[in-house]
N, C-alpha and C. Protein backbone atom coordinates (compact mmCIF):
# COMPACT_ATOMS: atom_id res chain seq x y z
N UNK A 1 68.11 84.36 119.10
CA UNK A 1 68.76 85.45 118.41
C UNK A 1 70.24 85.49 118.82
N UNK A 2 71.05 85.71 117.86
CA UNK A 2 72.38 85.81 117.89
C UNK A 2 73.02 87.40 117.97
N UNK A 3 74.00 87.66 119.38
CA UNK A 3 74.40 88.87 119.56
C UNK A 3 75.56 88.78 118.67
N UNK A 4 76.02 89.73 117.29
CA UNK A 4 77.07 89.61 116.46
C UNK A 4 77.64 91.07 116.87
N UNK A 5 78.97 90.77 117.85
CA UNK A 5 80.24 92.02 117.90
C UNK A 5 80.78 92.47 117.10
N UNK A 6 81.79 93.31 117.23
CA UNK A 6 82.09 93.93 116.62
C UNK A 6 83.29 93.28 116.33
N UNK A 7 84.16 92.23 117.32
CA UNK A 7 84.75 91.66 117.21
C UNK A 7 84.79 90.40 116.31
N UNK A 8 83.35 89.86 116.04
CA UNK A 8 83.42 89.05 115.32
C UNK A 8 83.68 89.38 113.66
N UNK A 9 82.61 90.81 113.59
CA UNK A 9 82.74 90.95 112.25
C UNK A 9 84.35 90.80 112.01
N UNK A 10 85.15 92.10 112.75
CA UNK A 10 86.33 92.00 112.70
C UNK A 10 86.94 90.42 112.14
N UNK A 11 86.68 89.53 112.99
CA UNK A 11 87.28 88.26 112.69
C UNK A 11 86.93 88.02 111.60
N UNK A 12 85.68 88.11 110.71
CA UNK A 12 84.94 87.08 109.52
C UNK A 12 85.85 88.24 108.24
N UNK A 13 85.56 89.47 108.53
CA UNK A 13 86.63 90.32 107.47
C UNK A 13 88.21 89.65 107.18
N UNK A 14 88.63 89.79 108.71
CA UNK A 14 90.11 88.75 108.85
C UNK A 14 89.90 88.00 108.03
N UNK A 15 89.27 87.25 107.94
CA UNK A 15 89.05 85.66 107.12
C UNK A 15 88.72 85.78 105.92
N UNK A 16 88.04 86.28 105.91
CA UNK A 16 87.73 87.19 104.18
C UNK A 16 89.15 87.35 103.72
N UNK A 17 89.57 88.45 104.24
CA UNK A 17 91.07 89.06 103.70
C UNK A 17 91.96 87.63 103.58
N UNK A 18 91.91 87.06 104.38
CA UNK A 18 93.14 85.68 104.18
C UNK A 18 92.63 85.41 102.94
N UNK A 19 91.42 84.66 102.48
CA UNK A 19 91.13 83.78 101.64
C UNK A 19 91.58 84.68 100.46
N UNK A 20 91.35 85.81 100.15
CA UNK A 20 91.43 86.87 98.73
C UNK A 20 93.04 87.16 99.00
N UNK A 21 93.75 86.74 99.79
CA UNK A 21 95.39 86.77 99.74
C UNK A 21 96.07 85.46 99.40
N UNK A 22 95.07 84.29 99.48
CA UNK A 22 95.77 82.95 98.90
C UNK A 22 95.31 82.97 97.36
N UNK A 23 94.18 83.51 96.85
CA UNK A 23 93.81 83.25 96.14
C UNK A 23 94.56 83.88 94.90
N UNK A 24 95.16 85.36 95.72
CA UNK A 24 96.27 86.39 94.77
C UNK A 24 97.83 85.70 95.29
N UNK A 25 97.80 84.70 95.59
CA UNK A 25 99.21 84.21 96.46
C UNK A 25 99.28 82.91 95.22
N UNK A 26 97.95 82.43 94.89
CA UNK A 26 98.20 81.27 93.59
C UNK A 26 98.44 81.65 92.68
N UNK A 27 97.37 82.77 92.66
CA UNK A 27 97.36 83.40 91.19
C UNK A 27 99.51 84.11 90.64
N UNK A 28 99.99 84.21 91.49
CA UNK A 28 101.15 84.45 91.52
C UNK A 28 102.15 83.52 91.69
N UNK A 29 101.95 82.04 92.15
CA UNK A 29 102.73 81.33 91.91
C UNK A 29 102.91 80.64 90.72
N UNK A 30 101.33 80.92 89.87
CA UNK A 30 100.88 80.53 88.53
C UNK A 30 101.82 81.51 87.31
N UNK A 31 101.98 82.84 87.73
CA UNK A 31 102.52 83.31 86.88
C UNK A 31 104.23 83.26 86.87
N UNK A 32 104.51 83.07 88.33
CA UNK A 32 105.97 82.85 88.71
C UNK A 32 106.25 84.45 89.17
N UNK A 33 105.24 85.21 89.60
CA UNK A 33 105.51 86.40 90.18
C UNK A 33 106.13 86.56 91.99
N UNK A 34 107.49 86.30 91.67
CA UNK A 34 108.10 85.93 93.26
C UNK A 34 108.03 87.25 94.04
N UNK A 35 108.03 88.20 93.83
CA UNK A 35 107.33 89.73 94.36
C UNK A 35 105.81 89.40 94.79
N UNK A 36 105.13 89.34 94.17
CA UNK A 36 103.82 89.28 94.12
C UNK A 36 103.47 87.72 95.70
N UNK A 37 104.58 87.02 95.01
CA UNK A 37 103.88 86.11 96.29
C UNK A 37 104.56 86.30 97.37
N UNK A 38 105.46 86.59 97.76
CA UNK A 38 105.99 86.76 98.72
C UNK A 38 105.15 88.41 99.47
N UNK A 39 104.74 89.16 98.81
CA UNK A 39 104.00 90.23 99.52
C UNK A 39 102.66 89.44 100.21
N UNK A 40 102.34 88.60 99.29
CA UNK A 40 100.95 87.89 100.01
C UNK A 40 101.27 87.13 101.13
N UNK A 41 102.05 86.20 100.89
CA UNK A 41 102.63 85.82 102.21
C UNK A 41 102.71 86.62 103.91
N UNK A 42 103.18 87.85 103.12
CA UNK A 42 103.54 88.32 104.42
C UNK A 42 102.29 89.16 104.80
N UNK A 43 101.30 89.53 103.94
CA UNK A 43 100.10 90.15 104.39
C UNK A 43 99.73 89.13 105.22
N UNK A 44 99.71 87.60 104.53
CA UNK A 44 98.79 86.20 105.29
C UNK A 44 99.27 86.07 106.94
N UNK A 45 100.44 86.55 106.86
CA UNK A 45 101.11 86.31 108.14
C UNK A 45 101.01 87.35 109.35
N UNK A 46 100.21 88.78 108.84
CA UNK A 46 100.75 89.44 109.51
C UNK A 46 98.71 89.50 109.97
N UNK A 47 97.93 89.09 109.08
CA UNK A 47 96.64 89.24 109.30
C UNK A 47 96.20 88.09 110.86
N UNK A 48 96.60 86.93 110.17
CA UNK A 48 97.00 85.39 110.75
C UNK A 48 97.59 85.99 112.38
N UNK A 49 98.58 86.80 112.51
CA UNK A 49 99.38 87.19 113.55
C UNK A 49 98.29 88.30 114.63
N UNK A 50 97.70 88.94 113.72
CA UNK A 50 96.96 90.13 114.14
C UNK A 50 95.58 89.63 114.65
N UNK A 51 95.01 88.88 114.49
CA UNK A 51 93.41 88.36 114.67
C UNK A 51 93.57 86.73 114.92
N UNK A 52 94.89 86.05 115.67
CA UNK A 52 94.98 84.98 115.77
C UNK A 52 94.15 83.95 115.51
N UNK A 53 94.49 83.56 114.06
CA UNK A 53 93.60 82.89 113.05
C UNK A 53 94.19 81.91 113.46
């Protein structure tokens, strides 16, 4: 049996959240929305920074 923290969930959400910020980070380089990607960016960076991904 596997003990799952609270910390981990934490981490797998982290990772969650990255993946649904590249995915709105393409979807915006697709449209040429330079607002739009550059906010994702810096969410990616600050999640990435926060839960040392």
């Amino acid at each position: 049996m596997t003990l799952t923290t609270t910390y981990d969930v934490e981490r797998w959400l982290a990772l969650e959240q990255v993946k649904h910020y590249q995915k709105l980070k393409a979807a915006a380089a697709a449209t040429g929305n330079k607002v739009e990607y550059r906010r994702c960016l810096d969410a990616i960076d600050i999640i990435k920074t926060q839960f040392g991904l």
